[in-house]
PDB file of N, CA and C in Angstrom:
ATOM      1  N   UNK A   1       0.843  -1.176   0.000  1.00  0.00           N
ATOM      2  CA  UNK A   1       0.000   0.000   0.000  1.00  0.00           C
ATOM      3  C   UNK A   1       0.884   1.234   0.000  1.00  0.00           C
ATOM      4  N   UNK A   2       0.647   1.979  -0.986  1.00  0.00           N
ATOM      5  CA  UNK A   2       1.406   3.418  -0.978  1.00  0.00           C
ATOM      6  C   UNK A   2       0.030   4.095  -1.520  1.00  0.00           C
ATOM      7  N   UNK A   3      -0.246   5.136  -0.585  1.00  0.00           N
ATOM      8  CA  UNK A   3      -1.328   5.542  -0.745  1.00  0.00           C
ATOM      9  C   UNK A   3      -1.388   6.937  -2.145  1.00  0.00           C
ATOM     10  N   UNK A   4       0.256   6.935  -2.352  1.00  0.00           N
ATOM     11  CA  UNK A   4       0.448   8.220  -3.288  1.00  0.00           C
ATOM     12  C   UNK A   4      -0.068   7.614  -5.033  1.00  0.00           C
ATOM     13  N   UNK A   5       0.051   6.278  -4.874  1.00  0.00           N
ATOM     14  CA  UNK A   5      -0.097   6.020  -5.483  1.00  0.00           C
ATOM     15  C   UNK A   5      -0.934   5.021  -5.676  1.00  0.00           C
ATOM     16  N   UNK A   6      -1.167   4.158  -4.745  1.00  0.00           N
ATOM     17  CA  UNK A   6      -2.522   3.335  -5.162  1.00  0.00           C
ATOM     18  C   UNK A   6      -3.588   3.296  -4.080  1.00  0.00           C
ATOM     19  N   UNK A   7      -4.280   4.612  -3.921  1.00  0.00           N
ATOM     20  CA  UNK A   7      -5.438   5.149  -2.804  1.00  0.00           C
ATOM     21  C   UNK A   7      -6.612   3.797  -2.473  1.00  0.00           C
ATOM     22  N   UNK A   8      -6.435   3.971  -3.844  1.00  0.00           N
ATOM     23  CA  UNK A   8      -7.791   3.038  -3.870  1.00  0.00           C
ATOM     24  C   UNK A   8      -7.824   1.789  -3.009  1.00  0.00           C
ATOM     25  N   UNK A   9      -6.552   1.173  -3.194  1.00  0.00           N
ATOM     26  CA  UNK A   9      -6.347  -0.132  -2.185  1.00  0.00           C
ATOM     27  C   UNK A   9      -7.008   0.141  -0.492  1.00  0.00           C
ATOM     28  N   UNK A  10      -7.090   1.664   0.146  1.00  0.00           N
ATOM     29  CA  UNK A  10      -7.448   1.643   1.273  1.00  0.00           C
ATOM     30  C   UNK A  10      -8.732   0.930   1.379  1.00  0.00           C
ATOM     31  N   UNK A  11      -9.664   1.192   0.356  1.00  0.00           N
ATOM     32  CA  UNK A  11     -10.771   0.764   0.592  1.00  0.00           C
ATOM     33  C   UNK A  11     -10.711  -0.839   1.112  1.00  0.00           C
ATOM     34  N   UNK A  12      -9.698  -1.805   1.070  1.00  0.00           N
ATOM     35  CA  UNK A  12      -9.584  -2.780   1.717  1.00  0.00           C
ATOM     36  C   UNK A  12      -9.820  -3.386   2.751  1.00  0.00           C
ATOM     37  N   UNK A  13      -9.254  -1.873   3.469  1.00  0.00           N
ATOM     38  CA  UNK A  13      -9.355  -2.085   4.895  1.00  0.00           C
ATOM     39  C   UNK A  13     -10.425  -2.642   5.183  1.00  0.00           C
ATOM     40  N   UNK A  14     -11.786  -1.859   4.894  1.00  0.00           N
ATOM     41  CA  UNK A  14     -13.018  -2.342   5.321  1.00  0.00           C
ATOM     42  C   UNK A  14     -13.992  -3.456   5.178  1.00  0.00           C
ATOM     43  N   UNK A  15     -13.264  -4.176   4.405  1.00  0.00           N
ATOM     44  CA  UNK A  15     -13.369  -5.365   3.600  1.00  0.00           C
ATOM     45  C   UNK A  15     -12.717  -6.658   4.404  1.00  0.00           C
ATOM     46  N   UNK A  16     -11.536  -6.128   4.933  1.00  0.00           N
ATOM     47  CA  UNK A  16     -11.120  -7.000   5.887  1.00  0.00           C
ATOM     48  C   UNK A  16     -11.417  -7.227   7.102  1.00  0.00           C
ATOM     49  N   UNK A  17     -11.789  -5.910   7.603  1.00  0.00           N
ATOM     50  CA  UNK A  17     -12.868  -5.784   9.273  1.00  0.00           C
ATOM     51  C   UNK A  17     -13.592  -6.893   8.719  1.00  0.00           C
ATOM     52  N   UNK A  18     -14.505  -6.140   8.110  1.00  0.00           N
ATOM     53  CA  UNK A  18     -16.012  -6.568   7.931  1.00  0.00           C
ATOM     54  C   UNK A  18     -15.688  -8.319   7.779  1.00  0.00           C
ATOM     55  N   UNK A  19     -14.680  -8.886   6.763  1.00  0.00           N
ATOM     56  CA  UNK A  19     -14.785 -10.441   6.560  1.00  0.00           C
ATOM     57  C   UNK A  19     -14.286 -10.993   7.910  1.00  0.00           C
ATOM     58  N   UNK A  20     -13.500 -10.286   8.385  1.00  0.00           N
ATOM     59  CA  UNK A  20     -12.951 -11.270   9.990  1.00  0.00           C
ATOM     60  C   UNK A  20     -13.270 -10.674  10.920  1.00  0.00           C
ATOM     61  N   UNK A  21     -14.580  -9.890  11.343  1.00  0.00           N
ATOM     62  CA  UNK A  21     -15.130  -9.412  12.557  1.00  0.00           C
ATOM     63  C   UNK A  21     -14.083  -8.597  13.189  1.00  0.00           C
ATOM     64  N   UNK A  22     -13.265  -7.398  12.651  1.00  0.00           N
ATOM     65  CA  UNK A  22     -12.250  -7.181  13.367  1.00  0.00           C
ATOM     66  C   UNK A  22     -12.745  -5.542  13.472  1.00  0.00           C
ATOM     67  N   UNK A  23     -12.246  -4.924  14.221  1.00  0.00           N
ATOM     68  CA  UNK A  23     -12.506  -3.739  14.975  1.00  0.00           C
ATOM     69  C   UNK A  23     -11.802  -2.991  14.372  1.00  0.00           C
ATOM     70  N   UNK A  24     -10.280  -3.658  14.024  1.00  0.00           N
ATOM     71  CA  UNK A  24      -9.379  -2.736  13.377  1.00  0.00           C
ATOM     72  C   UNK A  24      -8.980  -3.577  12.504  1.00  0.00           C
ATOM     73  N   UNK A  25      -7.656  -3.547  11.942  1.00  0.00           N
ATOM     74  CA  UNK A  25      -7.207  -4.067  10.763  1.00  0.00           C
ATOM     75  C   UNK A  25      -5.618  -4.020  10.738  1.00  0.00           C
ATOM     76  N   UNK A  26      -4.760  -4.540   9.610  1.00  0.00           N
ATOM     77  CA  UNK A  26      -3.595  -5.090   9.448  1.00  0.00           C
ATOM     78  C   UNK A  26      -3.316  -4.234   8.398  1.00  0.00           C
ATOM     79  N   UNK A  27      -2.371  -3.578   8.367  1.00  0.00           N
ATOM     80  CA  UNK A  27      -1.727  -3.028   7.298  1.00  0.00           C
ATOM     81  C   UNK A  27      -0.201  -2.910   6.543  1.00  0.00           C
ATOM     82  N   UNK A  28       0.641  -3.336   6.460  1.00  0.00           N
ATOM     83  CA  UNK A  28       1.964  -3.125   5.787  1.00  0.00           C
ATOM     84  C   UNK A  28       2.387  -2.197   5.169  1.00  0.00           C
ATOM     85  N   UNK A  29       3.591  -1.201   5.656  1.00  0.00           N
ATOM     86  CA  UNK A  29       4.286  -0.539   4.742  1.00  0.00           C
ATOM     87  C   UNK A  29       4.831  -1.286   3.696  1.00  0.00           C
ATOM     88  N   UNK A  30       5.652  -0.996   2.538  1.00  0.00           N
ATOM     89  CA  UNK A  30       6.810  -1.427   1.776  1.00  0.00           C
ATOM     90  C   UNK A  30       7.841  -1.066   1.997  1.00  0.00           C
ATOM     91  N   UNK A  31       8.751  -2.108   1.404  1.00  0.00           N
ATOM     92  CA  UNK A  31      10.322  -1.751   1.517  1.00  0.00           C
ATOM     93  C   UNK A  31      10.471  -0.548   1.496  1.00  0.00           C
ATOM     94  N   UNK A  32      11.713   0.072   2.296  1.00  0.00           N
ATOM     95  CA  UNK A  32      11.945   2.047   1.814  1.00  0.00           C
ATOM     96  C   UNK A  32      12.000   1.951   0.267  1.00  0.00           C
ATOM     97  N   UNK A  33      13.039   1.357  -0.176  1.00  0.00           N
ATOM     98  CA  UNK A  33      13.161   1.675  -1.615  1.00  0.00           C
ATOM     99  C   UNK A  33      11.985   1.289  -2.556  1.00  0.00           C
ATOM    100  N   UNK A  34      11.182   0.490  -2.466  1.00  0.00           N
ATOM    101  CA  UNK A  34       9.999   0.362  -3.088  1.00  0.00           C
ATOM    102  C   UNK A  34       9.691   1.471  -2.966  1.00  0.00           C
ATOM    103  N   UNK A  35       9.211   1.668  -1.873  1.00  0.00           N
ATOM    104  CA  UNK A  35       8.643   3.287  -2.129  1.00  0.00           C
ATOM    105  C   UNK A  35       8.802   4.620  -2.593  1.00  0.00           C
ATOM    106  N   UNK A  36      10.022   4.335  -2.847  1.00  0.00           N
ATOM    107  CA  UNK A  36      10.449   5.839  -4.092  1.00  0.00           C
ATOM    108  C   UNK A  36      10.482   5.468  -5.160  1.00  0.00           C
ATOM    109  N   UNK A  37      10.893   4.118  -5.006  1.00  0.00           N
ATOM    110  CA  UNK A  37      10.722   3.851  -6.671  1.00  0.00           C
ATOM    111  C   UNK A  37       9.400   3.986  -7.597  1.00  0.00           C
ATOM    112  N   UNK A  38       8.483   3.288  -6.582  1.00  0.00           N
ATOM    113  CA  UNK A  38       7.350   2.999  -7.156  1.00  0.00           C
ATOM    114  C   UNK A  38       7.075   4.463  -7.115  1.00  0.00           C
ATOM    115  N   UNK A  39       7.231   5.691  -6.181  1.00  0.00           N
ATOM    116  CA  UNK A  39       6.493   7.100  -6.440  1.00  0.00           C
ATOM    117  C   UNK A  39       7.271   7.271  -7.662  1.00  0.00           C
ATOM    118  N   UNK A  40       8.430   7.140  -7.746  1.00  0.00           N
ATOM    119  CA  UNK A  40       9.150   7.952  -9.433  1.00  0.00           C
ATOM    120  C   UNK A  40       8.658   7.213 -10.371  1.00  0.00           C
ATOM    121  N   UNK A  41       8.315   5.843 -10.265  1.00  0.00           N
ATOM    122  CA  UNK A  41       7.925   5.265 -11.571  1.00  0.00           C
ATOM    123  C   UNK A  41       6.689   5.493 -12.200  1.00  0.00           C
ATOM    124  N   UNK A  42       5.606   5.685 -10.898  1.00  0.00           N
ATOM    125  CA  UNK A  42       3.862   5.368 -11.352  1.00  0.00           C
ATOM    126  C   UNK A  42       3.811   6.706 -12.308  1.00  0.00           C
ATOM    127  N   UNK A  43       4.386   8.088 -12.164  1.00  0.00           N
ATOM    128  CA  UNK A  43       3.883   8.550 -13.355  1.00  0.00           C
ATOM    129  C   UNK A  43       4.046   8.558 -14.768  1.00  0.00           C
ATOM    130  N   UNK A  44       5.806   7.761 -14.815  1.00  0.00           N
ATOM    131  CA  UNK A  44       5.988   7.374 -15.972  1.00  0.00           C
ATOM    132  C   UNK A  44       5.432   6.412 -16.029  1.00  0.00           C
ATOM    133  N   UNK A  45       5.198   5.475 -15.826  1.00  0.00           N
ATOM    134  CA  UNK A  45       4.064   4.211 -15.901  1.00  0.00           C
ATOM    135  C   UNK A  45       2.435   4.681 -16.731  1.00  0.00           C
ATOM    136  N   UNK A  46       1.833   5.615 -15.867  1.00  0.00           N
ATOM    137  CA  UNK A  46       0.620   6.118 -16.687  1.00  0.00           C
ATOM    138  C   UNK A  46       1.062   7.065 -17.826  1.00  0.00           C
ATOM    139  N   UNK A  47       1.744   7.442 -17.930  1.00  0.00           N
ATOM    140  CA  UNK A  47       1.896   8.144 -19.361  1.00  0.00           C
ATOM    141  C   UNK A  47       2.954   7.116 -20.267  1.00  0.00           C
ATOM    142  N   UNK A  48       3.324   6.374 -19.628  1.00  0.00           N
ATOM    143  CA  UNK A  48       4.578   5.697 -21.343  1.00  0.00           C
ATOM    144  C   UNK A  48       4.321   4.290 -21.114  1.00  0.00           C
ATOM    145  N   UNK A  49       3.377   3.746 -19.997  1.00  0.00           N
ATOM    146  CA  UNK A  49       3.553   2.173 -19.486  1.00  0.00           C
ATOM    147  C   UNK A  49       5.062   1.596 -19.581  1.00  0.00           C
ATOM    148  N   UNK A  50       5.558   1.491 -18.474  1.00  0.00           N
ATOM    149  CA  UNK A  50       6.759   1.300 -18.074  1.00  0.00           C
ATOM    150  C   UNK A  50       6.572  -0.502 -17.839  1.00  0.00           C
ATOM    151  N   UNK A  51       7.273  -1.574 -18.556  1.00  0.00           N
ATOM    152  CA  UNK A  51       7.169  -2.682 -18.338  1.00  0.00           C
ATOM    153  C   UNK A  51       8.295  -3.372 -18.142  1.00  0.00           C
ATOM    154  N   UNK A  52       9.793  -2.879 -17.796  1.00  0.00           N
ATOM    155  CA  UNK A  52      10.966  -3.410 -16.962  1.00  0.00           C
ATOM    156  C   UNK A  52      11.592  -2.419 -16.217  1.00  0.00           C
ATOM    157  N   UNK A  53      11.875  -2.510 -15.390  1.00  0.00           N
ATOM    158  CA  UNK A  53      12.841  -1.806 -14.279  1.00  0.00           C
ATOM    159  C   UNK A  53      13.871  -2.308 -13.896  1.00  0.00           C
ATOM    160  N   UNK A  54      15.334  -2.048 -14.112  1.00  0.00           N
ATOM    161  CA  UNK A  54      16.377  -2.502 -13.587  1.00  0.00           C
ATOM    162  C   UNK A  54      16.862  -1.688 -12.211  1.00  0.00           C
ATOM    163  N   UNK A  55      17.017  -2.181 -11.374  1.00  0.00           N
ATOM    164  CA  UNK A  55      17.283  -1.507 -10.047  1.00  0.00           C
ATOM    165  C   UNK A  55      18.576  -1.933  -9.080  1.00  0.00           C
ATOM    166  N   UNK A  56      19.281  -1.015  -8.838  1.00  0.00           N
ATOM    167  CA  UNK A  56      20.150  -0.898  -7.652  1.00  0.00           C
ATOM    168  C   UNK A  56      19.862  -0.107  -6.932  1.00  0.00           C
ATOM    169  N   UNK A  57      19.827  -1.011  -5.620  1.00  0.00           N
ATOM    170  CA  UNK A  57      20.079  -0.133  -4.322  1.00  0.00           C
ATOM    171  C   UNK A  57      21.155  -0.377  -3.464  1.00  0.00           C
ATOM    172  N   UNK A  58      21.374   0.758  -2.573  1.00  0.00           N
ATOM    173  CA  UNK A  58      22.994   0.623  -1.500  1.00  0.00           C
ATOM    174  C   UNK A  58      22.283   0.939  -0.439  1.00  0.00           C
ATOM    175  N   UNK A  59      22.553  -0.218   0.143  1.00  0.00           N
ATOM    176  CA  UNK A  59      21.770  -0.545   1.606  1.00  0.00           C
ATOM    177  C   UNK A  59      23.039  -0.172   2.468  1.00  0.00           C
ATOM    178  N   UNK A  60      22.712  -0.059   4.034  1.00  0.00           N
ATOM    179  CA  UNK A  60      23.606   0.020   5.103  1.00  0.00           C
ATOM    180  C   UNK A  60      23.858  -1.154   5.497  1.00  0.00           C
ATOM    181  N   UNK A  61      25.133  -1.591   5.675  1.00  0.00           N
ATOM    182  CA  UNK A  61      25.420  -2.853   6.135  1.00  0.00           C
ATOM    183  C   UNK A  61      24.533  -3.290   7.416  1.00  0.00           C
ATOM    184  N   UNK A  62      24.310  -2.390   8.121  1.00  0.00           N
ATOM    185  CA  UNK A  62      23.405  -2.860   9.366  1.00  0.00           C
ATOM    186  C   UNK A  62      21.987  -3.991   9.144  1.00  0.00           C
ATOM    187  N   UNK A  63      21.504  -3.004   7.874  1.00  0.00           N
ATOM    188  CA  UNK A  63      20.485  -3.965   7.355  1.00  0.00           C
ATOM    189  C   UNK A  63      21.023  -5.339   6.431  1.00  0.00           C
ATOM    190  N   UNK A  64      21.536  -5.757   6.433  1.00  0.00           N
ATOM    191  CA  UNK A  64      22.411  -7.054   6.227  1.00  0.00           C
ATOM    192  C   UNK A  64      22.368  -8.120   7.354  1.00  0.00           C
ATOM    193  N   UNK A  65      22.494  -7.461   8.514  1.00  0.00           N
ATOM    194  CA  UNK A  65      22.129  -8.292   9.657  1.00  0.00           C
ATOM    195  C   UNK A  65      23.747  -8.390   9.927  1.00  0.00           C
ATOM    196  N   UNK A  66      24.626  -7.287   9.447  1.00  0.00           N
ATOM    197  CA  UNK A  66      26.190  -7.637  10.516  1.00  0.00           C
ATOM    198  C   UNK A  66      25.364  -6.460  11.536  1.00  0.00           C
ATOM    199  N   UNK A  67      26.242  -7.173  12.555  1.00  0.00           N
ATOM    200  CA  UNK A  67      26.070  -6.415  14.265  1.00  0.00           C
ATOM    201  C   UNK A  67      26.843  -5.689  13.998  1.00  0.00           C
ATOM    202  N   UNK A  68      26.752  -4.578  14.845  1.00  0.00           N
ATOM    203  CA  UNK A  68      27.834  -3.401  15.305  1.00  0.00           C
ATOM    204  C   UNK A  68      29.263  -3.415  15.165  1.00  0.00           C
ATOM    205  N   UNK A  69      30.006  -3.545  16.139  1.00  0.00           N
ATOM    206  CA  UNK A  69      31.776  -3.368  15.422  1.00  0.00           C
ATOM    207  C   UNK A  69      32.079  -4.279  14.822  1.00  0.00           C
ATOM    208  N   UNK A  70      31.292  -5.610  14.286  1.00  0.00           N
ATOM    209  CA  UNK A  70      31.585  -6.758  13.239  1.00  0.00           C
ATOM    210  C   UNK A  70      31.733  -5.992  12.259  1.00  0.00           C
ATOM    211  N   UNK A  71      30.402  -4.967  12.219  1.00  0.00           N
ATOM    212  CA  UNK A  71      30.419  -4.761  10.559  1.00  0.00           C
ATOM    213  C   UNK A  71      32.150  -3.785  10.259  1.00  0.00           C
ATOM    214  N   UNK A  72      32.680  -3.399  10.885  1.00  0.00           N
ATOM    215  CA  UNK A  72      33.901  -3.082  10.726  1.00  0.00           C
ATOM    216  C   UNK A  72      34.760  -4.311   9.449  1.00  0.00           C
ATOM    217  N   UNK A  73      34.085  -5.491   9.786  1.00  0.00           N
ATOM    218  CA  UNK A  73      35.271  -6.267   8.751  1.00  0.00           C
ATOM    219  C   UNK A  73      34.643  -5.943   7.088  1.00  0.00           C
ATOM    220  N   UNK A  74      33.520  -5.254   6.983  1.00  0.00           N
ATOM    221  CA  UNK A  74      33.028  -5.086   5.746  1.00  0.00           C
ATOM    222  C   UNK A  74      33.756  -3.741   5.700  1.00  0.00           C
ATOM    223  N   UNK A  75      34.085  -2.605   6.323  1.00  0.00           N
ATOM    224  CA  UNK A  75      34.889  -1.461   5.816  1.00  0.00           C
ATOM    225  C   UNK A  75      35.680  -1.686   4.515  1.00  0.00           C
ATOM    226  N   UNK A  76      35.783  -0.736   3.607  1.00  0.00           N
ATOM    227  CA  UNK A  76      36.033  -0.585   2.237  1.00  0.00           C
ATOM    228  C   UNK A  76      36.254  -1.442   1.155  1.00  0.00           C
ATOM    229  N   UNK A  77      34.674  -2.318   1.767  1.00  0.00           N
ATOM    230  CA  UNK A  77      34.446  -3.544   0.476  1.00  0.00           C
ATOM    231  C   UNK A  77      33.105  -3.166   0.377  1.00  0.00           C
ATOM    232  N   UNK A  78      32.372  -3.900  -0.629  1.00  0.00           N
ATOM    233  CA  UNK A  78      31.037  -3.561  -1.585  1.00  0.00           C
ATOM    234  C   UNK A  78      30.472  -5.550  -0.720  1.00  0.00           C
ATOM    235  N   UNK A  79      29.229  -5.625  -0.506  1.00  0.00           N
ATOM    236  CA  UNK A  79      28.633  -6.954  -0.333  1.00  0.00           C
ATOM    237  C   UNK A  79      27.641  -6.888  -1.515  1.00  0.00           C
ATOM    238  N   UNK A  80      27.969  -7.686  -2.553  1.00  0.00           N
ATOM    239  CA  UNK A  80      27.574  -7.535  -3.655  1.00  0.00           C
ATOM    240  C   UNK A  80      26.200  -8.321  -3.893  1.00  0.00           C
ATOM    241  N   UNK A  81      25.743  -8.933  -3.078  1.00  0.00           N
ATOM    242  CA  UNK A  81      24.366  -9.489  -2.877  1.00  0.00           C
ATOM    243  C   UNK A  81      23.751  -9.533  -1.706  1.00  0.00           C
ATOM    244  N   UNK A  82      22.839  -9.311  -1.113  1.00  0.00           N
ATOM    245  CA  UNK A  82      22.361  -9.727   0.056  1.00  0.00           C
ATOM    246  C   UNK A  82      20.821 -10.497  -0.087  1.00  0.00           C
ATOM    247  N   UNK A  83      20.982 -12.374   0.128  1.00  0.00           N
ATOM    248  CA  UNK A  83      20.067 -12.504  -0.159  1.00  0.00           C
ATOM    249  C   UNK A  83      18.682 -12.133   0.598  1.00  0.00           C
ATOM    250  N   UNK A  84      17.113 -12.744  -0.565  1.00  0.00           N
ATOM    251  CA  UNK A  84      16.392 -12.024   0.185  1.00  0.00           C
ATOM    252  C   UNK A  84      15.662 -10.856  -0.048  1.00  0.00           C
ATOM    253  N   UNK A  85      17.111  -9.426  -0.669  1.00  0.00           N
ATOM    254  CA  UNK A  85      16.381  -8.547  -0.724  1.00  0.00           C
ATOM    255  C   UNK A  85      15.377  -7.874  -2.093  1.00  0.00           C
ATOM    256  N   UNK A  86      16.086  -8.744  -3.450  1.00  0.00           N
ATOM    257  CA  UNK A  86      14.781  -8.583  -4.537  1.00  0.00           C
ATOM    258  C   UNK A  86      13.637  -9.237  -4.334  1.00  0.00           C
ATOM    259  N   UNK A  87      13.291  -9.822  -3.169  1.00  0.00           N
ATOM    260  CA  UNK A  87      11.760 -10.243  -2.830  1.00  0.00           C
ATOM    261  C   UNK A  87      11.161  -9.057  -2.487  1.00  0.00           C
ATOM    262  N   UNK A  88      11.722  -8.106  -1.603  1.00  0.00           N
ATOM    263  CA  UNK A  88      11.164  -7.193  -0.863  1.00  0.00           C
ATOM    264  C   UNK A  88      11.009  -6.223  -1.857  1.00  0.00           C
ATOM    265  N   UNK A  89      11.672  -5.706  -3.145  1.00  0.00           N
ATOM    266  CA  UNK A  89      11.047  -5.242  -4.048  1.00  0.00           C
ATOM    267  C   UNK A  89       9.668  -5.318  -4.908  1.00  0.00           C
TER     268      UNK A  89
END
């Protein structure tokens, strides 16, 4: 759900109360980078239909899952995959 760009999905919410008797409801952000991407892409998308995206992102080693002064042994190297994270795209 990114509401900048796909509003309409809120209407869900109420759809999901209503089917599981719930008072409130469940919602998910997206990945950070999904979310700029997808804001820079959706308007080229409605005006040119955009149908591949090649993407890099440079994550902080932290989000890799090295701990604190470990991540010191990654200092002035590149971790050239981390699996995992083109799902979250």
């Amino acid at each position: 759900l990114i509401p900048e760009v796909n509003p309409e999905h809120l209407a869900l919410i109420e759809i999901q109360k209503r089917r599981r008797g719930w008072s409130g409801y469940i919602t998910t952000n997206p990945n950070c980078s999904t979310t700029h991407l997808v804001s820079a892409l959706h308007p080229l998308h409605e005006r040119f239909g955009v149908t591949k995206v090649f993407v890099v992102t440079m994550q902080a080693i932290s989000g890799a899952g090295y701990p604190g002064v470990s991540s010191m042994d990654i200092l002035d190297n590149v971790v050239p995959y981390i699996s995992g994270e083109e799902e979250k795209m």
